[in-house]
PDB file of N, CA and C in Angstrom:
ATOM      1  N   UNK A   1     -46.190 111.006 134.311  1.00  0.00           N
ATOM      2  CA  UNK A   1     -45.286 111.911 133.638  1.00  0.00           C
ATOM      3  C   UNK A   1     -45.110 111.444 132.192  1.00  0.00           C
ATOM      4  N   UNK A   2     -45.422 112.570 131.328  1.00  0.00           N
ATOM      5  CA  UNK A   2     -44.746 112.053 129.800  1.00  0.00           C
ATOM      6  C   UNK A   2     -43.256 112.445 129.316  1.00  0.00           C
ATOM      7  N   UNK A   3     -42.382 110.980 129.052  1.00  0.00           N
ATOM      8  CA  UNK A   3     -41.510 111.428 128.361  1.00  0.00           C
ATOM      9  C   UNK A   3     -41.545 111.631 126.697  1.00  0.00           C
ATOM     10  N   UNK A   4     -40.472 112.375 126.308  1.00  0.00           N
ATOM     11  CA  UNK A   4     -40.385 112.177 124.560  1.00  0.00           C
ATOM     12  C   UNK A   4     -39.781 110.624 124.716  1.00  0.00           C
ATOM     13  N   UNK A   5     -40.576 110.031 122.924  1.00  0.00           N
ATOM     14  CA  UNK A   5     -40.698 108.785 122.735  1.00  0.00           C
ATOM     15  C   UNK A   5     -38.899 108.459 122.640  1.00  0.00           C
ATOM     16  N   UNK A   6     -38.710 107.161 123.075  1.00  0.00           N
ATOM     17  CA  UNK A   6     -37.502 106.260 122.726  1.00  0.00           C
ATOM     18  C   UNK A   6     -36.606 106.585 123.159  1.00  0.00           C
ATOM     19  N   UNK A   7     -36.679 107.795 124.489  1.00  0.00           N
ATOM     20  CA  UNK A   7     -35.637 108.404 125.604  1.00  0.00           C
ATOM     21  C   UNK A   7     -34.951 107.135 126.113  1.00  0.00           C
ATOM     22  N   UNK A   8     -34.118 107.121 127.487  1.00  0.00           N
ATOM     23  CA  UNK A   8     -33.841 106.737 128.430  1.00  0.00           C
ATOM     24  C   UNK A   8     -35.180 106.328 129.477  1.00  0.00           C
ATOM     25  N   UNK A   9     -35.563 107.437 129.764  1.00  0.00           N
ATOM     26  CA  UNK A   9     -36.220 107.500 130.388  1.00  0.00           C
ATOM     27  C   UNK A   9     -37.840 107.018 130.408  1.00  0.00           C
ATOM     28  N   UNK A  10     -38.140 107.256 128.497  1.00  0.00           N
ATOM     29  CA  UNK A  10     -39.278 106.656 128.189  1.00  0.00           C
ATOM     30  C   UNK A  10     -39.184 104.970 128.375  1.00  0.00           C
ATOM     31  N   UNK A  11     -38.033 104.747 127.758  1.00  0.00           N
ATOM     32  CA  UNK A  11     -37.875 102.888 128.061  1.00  0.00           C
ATOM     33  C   UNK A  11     -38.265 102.791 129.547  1.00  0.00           C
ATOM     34  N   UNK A  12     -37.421 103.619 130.048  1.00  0.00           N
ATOM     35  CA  UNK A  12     -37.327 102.575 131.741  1.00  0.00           C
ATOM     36  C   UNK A  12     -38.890 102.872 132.497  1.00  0.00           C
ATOM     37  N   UNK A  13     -39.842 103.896 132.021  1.00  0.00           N
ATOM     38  CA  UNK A  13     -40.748 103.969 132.107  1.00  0.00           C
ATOM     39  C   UNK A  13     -42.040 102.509 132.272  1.00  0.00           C
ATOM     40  N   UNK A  14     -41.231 102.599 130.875  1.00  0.00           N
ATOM     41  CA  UNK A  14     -42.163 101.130 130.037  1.00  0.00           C
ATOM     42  C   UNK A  14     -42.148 100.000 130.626  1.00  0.00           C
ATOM     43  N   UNK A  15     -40.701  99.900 130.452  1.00  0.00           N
ATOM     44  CA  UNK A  15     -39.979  98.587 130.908  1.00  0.00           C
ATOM     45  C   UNK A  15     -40.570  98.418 132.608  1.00  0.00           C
ATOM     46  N   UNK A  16     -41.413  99.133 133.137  1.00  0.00           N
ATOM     47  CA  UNK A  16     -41.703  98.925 134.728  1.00  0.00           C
ATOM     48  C   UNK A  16     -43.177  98.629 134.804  1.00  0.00           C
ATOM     49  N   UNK A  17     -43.597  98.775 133.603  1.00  0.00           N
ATOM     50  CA  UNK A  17     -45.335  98.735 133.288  1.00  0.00           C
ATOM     51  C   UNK A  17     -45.240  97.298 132.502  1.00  0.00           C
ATOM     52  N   UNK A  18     -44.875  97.198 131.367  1.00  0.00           N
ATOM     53  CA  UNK A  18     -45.048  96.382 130.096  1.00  0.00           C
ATOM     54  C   UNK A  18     -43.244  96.150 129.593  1.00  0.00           C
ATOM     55  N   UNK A  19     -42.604  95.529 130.167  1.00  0.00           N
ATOM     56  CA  UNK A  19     -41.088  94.884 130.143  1.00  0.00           C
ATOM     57  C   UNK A  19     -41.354  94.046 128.751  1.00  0.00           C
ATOM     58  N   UNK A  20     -42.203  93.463 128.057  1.00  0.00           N
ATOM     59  CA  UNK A  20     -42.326  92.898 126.653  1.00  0.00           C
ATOM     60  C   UNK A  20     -42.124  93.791 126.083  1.00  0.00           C
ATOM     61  N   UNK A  21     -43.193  94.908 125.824  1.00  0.00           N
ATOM     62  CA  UNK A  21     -43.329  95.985 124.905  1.00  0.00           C
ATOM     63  C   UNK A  21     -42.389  96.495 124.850  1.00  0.00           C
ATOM     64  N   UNK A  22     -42.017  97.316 125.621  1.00  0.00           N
ATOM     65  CA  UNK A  22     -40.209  97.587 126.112  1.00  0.00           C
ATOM     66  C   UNK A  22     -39.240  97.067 124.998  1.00  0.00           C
ATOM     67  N   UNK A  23     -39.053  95.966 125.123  1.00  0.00           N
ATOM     68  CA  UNK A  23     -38.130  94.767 124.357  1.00  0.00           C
ATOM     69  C   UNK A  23     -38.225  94.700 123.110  1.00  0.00           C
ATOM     70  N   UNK A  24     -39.712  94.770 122.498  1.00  0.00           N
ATOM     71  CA  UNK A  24     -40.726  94.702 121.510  1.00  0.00           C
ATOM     72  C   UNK A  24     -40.029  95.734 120.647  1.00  0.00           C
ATOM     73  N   UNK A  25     -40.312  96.766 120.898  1.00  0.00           N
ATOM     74  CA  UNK A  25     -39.792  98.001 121.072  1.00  0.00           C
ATOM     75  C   UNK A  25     -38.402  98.056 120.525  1.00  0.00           C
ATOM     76  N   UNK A  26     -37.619  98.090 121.464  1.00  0.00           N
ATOM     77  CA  UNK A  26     -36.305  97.880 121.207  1.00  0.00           C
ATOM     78  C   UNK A  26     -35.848  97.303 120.071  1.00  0.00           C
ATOM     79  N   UNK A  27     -36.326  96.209 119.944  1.00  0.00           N
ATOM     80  CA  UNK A  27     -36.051  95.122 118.927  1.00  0.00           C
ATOM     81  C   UNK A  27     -36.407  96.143 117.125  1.00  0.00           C
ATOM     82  N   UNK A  28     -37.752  96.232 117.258  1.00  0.00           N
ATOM     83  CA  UNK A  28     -38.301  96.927 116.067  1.00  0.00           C
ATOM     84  C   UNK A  28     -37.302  98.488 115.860  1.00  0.00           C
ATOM     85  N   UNK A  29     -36.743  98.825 116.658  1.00  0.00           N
ATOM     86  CA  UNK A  29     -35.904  99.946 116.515  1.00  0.00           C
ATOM     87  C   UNK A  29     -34.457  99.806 116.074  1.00  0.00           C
ATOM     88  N   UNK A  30     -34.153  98.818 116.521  1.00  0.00           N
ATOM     89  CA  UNK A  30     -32.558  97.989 115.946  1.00  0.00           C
ATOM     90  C   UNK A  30     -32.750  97.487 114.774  1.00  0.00           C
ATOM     91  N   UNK A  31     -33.922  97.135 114.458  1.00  0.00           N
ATOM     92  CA  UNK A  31     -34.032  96.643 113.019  1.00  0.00           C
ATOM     93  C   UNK A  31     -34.582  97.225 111.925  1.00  0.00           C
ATOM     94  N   UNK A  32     -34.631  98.772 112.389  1.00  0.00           N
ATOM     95  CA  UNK A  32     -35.005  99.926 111.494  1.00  0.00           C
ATOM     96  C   UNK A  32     -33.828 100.728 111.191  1.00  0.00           C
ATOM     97  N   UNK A  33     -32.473 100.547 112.051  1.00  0.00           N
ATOM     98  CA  UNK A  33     -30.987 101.315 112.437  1.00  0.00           C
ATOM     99  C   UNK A  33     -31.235 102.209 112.803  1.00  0.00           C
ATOM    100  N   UNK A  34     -32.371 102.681 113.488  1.00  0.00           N
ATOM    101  CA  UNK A  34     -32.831 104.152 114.062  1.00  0.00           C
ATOM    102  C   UNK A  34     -33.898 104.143 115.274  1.00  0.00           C
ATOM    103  N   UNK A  35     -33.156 105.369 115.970  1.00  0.00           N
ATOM    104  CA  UNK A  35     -34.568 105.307 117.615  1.00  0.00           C
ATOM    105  C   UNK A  35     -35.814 105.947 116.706  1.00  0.00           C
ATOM    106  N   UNK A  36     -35.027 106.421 115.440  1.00  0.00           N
ATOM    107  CA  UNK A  36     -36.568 108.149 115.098  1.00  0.00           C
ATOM    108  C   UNK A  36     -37.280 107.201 113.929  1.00  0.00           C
ATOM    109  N   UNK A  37     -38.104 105.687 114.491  1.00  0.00           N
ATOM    110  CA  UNK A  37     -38.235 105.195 113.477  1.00  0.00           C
ATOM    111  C   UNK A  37     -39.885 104.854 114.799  1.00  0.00           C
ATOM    112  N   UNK A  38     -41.247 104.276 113.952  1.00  0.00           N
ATOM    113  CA  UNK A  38     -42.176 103.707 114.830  1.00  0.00           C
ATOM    114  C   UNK A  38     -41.688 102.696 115.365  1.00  0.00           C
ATOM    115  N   UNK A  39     -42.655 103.248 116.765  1.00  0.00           N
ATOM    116  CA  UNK A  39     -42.676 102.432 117.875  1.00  0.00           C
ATOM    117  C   UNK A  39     -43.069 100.687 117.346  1.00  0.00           C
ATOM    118  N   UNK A  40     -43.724 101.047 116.564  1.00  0.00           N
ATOM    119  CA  UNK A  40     -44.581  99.416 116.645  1.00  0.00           C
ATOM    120  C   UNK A  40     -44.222  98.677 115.161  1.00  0.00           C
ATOM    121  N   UNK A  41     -43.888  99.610 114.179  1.00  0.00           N
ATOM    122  CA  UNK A  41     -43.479  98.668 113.172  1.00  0.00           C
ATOM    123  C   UNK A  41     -42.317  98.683 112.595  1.00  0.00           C
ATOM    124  N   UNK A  42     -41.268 100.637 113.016  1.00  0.00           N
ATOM    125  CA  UNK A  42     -40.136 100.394 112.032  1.00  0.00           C
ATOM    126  C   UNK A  42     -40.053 100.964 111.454  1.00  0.00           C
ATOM    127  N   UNK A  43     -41.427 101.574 110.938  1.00  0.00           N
ATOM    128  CA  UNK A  43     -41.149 102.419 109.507  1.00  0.00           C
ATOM    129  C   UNK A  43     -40.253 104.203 110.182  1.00  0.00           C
ATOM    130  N   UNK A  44     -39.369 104.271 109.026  1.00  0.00           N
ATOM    131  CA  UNK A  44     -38.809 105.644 109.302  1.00  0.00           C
ATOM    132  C   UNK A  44     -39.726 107.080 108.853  1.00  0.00           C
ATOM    133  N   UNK A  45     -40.838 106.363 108.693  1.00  0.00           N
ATOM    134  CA  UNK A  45     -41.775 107.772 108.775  1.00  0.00           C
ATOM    135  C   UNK A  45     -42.774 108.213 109.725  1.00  0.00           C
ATOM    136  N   UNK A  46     -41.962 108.504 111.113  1.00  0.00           N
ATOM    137  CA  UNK A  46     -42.520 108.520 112.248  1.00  0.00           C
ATOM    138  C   UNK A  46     -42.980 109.499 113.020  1.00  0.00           C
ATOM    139  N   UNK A  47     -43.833 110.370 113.813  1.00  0.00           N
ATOM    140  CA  UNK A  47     -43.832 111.655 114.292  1.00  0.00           C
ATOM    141  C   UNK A  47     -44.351 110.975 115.633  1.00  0.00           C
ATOM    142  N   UNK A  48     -43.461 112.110 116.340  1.00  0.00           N
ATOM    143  CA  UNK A  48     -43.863 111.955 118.365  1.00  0.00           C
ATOM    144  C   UNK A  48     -45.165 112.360 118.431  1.00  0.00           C
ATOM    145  N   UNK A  49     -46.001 111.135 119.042  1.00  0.00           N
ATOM    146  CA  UNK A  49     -47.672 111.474 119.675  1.00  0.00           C
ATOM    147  C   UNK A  49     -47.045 111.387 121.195  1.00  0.00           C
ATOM    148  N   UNK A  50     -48.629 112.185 121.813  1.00  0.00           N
ATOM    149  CA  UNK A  50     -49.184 111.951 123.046  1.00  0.00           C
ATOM    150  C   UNK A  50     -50.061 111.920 123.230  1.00  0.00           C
ATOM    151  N   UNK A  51     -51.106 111.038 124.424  1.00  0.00           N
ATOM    152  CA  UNK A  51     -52.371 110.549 124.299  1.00  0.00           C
ATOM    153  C   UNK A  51     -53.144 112.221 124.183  1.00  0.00           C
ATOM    154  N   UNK A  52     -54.150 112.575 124.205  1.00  0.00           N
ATOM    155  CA  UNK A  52     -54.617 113.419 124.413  1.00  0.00           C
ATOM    156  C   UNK A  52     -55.667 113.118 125.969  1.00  0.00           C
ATOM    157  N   UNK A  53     -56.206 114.574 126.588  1.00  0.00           N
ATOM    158  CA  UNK A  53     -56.539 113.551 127.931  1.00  0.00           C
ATOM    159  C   UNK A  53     -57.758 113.232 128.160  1.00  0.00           C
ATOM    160  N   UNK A  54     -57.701 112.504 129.142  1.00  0.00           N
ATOM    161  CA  UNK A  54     -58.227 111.385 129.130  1.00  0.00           C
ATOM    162  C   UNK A  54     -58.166 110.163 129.925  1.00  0.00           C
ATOM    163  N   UNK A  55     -58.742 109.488 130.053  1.00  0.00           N
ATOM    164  CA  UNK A  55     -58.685 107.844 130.513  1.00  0.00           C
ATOM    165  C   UNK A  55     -57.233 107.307 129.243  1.00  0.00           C
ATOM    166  N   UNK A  56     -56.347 106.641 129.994  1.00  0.00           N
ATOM    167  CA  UNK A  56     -55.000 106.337 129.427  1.00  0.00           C
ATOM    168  C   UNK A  56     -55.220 104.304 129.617  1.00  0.00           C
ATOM    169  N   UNK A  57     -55.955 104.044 128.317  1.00  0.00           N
ATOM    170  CA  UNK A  57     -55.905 102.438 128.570  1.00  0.00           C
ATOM    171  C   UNK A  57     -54.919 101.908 127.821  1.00  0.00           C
ATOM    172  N   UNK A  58     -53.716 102.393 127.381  1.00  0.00           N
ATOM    173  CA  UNK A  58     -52.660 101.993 126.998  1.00  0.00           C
ATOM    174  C   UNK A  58     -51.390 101.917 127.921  1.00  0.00           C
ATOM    175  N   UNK A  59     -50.261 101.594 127.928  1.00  0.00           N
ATOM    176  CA  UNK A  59     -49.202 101.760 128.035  1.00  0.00           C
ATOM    177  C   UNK A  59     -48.116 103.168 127.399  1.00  0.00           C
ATOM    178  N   UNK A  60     -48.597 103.003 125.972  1.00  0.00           N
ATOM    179  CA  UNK A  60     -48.304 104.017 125.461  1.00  0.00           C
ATOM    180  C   UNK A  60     -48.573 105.683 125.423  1.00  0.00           C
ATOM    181  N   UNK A  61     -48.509 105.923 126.529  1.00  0.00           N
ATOM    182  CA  UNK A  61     -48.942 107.644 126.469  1.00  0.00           C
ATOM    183  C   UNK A  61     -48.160 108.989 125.439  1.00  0.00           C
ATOM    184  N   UNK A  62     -46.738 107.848 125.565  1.00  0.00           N
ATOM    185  CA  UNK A  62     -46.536 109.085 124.307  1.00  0.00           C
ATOM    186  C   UNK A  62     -45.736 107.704 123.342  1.00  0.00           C
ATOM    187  N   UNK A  63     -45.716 107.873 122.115  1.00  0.00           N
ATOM    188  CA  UNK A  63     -44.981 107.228 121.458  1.00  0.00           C
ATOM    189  C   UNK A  63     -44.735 107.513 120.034  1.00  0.00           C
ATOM    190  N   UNK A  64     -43.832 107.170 118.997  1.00  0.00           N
ATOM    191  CA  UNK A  64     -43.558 107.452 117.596  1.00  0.00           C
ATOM    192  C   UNK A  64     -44.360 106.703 116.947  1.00  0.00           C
ATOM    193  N   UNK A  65     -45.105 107.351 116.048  1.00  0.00           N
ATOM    194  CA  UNK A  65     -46.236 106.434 114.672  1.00  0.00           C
ATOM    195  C   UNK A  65     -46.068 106.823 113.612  1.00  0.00           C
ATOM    196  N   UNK A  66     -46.229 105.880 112.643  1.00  0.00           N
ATOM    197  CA  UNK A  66     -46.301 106.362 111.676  1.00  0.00           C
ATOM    198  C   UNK A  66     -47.896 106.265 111.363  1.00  0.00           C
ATOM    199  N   UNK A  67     -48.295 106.882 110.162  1.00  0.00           N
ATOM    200  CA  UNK A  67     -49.419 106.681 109.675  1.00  0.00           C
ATOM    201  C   UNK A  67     -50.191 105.875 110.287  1.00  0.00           C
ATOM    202  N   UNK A  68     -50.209 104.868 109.915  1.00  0.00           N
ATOM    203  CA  UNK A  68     -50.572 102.967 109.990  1.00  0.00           C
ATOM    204  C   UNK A  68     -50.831 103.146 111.288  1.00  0.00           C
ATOM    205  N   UNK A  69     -49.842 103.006 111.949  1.00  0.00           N
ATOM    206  CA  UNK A  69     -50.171 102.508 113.166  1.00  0.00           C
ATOM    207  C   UNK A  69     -50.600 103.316 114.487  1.00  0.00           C
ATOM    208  N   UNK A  70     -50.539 104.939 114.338  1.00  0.00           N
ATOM    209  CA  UNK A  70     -51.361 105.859 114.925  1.00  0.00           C
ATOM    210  C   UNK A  70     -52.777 105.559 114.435  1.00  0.00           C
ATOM    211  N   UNK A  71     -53.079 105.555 113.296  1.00  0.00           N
ATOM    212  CA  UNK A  71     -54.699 104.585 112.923  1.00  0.00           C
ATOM    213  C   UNK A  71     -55.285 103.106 114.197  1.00  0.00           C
ATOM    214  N   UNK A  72     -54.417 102.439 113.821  1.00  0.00           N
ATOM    215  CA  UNK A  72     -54.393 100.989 114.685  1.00  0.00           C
ATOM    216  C   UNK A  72     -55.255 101.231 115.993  1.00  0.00           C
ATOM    217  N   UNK A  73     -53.582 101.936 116.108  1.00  0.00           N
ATOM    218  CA  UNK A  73     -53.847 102.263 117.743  1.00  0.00           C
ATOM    219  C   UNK A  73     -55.255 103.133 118.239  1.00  0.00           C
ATOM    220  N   UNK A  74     -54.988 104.060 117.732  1.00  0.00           N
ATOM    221  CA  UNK A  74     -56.612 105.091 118.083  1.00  0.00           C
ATOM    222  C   UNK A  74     -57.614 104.067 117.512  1.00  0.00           C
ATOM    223  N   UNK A  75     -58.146 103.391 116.842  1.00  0.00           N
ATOM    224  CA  UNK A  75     -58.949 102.579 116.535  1.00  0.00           C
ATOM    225  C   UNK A  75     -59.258 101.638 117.568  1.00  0.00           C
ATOM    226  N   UNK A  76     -58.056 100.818 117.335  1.00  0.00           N
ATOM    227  CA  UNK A  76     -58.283  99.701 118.794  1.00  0.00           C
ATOM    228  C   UNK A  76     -58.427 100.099 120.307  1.00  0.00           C
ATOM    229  N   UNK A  77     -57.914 101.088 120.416  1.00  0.00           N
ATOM    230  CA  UNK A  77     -57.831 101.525 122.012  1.00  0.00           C
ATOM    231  C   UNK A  77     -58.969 102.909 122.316  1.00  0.00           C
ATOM    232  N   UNK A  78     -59.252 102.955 121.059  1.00  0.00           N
ATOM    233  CA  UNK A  78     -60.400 103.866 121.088  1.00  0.00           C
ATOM    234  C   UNK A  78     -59.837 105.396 121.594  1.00  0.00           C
ATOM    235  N   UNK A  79     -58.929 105.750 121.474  1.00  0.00           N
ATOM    236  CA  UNK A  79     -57.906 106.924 122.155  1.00  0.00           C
ATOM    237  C   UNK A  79     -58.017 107.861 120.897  1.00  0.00           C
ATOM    238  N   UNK A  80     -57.305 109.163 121.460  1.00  0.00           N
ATOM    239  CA  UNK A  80     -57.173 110.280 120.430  1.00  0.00           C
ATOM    240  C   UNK A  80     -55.605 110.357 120.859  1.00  0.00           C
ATOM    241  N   UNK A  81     -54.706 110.363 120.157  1.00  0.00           N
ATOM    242  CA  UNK A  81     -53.204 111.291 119.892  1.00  0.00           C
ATOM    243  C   UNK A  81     -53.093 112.335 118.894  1.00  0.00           C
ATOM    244  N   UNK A  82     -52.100 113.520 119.644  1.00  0.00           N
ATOM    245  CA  UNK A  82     -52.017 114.937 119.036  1.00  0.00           C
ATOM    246  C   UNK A  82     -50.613 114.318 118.756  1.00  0.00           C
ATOM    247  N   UNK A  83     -50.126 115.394 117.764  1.00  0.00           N
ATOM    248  CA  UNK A  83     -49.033 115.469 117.702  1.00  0.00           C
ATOM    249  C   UNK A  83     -47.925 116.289 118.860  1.00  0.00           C
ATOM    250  N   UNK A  84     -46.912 115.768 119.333  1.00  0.00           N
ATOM    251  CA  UNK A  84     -46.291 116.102 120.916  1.00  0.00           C
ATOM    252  C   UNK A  84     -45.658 117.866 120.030  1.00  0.00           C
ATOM    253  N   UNK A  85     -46.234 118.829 120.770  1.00  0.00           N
ATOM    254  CA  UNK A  85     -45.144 120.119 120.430  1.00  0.00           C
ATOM    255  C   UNK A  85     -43.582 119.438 120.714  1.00  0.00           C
ATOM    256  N   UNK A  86     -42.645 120.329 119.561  1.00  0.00           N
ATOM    257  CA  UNK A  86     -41.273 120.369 120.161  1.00  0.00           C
ATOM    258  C   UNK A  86     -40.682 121.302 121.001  1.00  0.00           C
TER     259      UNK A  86
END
């Protein structure tokens, strides 16, 4: 199931797969003063992905990126993300 990124529900998701990342997570979001900030670094210029489908070798099926690190990620994990409709 995909939730929208930095829910309730997306954490406790996480937190049952990857309990670091989770935390990881958390942490980088408290230290941005915002949930609507990336998942992975912080920055407040973030838009909701979801993997596109596929083989899912991440954790992350849906999550907030900015620029940077929607690059990263599809690079390293070799994945495609769309942008999530609202």
């Amino acid at each position: 199931m995909k939730f929208k990124p930095h829910t309730p529900e997306w954490f406790d998701a996480l937190r049952k797969t990857q309990p670091y990342l989770e935390q990881r997570i958390r942490l980088n979001l408290k230290d941005a003063g915002t949930a609507d900030a990336c998942s992975l670094c912080g920055s407040r210029r973030a838009v909701d992905y979801e993997l596109e489908d596929g083989e899912i070798p991440t954790p992350l099926v849906t999550a907030k990126f900015c620029g940077g690190c929607l690059a990263l990620q599809q690079s390293f994990y070799e994945v495609r993300y769309r942008a999530m409709e609202t």
